[in-house]
Protein backbone atom coordinates (compact mmCIF):
# COMPACT_ATOMS: atom_id res chain seq x y z
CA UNK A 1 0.33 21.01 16.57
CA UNK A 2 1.21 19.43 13.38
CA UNK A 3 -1.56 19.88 10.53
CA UNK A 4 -1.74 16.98 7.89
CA UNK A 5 -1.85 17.46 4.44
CA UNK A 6 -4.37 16.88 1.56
CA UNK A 7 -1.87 14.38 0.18
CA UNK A 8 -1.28 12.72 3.81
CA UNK A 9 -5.46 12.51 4.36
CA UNK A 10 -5.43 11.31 1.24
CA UNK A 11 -2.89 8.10 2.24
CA UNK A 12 -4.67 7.41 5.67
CA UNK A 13 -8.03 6.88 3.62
CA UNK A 14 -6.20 4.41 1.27
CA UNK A 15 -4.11 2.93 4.06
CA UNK A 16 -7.48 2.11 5.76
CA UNK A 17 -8.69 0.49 2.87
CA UNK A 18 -5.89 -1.70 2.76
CA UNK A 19 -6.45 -3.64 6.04
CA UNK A 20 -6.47 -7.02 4.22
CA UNK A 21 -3.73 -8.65 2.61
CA UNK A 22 -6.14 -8.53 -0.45
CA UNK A 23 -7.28 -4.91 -0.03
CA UNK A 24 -3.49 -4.28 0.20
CA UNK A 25 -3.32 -5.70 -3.38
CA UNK A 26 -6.13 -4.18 -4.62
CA UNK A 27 -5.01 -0.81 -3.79
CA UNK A 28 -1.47 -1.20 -5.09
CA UNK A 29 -2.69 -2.28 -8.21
CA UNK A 30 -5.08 -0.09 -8.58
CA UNK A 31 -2.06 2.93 -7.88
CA UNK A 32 0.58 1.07 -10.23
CA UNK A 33 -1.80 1.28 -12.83
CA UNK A 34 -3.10 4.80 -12.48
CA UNK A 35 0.51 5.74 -12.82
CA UNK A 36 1.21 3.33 -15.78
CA UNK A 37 -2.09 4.68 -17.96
CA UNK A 38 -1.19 8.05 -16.52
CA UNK A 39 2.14 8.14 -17.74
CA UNK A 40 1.70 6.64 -21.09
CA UNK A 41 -0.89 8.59 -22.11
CA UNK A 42 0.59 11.73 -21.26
CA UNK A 43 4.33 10.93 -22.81
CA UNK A 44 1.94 10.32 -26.06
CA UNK A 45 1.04 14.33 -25.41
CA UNK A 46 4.61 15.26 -24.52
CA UNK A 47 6.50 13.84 -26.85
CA UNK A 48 4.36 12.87 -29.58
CA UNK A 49 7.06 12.92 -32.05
CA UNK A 50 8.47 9.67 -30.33
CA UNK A 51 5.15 8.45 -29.16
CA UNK A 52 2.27 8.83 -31.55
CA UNK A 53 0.26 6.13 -30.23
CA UNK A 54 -1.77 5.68 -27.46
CA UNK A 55 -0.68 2.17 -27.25
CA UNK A 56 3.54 3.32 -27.69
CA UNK A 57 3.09 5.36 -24.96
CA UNK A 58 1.66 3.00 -22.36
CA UNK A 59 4.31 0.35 -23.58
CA UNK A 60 6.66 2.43 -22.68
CA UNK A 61 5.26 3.53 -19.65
CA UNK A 62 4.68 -0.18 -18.44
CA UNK A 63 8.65 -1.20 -18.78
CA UNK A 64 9.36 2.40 -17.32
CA UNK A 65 6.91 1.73 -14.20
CA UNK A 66 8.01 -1.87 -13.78
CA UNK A 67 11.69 -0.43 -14.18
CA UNK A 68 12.53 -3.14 -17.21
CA UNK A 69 13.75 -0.86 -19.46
CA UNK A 70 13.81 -2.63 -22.82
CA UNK A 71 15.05 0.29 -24.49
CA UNK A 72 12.62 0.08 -27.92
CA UNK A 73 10.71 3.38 -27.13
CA UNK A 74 12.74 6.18 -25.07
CA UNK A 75 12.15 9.69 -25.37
CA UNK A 76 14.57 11.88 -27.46
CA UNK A 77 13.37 15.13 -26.49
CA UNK A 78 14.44 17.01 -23.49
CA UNK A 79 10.27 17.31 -22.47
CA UNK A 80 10.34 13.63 -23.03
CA UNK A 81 13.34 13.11 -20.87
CA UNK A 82 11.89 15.09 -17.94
CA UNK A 83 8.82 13.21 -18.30
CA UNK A 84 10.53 9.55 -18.05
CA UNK A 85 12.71 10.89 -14.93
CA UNK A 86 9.06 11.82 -13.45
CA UNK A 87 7.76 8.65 -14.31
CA UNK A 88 10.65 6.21 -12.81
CA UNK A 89 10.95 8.77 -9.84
CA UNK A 90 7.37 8.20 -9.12
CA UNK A 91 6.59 5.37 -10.63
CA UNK A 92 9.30 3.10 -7.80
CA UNK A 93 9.58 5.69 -4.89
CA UNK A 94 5.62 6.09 -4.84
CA UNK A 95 5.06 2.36 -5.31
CA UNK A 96 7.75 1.30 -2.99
CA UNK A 97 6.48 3.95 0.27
CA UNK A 98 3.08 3.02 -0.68
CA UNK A 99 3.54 -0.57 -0.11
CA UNK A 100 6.03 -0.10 2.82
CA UNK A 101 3.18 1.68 4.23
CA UNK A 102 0.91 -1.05 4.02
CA UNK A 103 3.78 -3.40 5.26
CA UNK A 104 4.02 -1.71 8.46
CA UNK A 105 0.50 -1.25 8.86
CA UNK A 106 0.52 -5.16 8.63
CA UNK A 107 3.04 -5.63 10.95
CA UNK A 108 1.63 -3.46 13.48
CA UNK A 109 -1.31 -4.92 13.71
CA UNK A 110 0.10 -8.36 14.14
CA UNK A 111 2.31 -6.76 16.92
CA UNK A 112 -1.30 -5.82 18.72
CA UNK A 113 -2.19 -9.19 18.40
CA UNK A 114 0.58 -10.84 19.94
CA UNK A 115 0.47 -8.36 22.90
CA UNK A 116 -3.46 -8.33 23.25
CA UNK A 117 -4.02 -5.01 22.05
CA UNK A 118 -6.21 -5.78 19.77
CA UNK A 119 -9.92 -6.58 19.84
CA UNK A 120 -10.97 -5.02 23.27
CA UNK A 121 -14.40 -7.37 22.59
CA UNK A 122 -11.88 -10.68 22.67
CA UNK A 123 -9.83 -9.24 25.43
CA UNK A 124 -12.63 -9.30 27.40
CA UNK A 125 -13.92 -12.46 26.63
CA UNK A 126 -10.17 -14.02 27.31
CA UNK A 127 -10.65 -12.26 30.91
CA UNK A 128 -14.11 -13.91 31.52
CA UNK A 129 -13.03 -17.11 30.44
CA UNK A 130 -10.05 -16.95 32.88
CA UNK A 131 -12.37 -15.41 35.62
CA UNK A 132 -14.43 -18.74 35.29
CA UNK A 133 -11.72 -20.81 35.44
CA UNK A 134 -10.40 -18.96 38.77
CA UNK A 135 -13.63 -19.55 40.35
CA UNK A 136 -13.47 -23.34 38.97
CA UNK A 137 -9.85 -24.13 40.16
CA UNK A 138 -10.62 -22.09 43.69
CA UNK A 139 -14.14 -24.27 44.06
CA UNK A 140 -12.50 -27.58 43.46
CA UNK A 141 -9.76 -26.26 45.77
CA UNK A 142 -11.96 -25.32 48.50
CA UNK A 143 -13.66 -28.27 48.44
CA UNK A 144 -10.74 -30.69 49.21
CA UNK A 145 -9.88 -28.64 52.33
């Protein structure tokens, strides 16, 4: 028996909430930028000697999330260093899983609807529209005999 996870709960609940293309966007912002302010405001605590500002840090942290790199603010200390490795780490892997996740999610339920898994409410009604058309074709049929 396999036991989930806080983190893994956690996922499923935001996984359901992206069920729309547009919920899928909502929640990926919303997660890129949680990282971003995250990030930038705590390099300004970190490494305060290269980031004094509020608004330094989250510059940096925006080209480090969005992996541009300009190279105008970088960390110099080894605290600093660890915390941009964190930052790109989690900032593309997260980001990239997250939205894979959502992907798939996507896809699956597309493959549902191709094979008529999907709404058990239309499956039905497809069967009782091709129930009356059976007893349609078989009436007309039994009537020319």
């Amino acid at each position: 028996m396999t036991r989930e996870t806080r983190v893994e709960r956690r996922l499923e609940h935001y996984l359901r909430l992206a069920t729309t293309p547009r919920g899928a966007a909502i929640v990926i912002a919303v997660v890129t930028t949680l990282i971003t302010l995250g990030a930038g405001l705590l390099m300004t605590v970190v490494d305060s000697a290269d980031f004094p500002s509020l608004g330094g840090g989250l510059w940096w942290a925006v080209q480090t999330v969005t992996t541009v790199g300009y190279g105008d603010h970088v960390p110099d200390t080894a605290t600093g260093q660890i915390m941009a490795a964190l930052v790109m780490l989690l900032g593309i892997g997260f980001i990239t899983v997250f939205t894979a996740s959502i992907t798939s999610a996507f896809v699956e339920r597309s493959r549902k609807k191709v094979r008529g898994e999907g709404d058990p409410e239309a499956t039905a009604e497809q069967l009782r529209k091709i129930d009356a058309r059976l007893e349609r074709i078989e009436a007309t049929l039994g009537t020319r005999e």
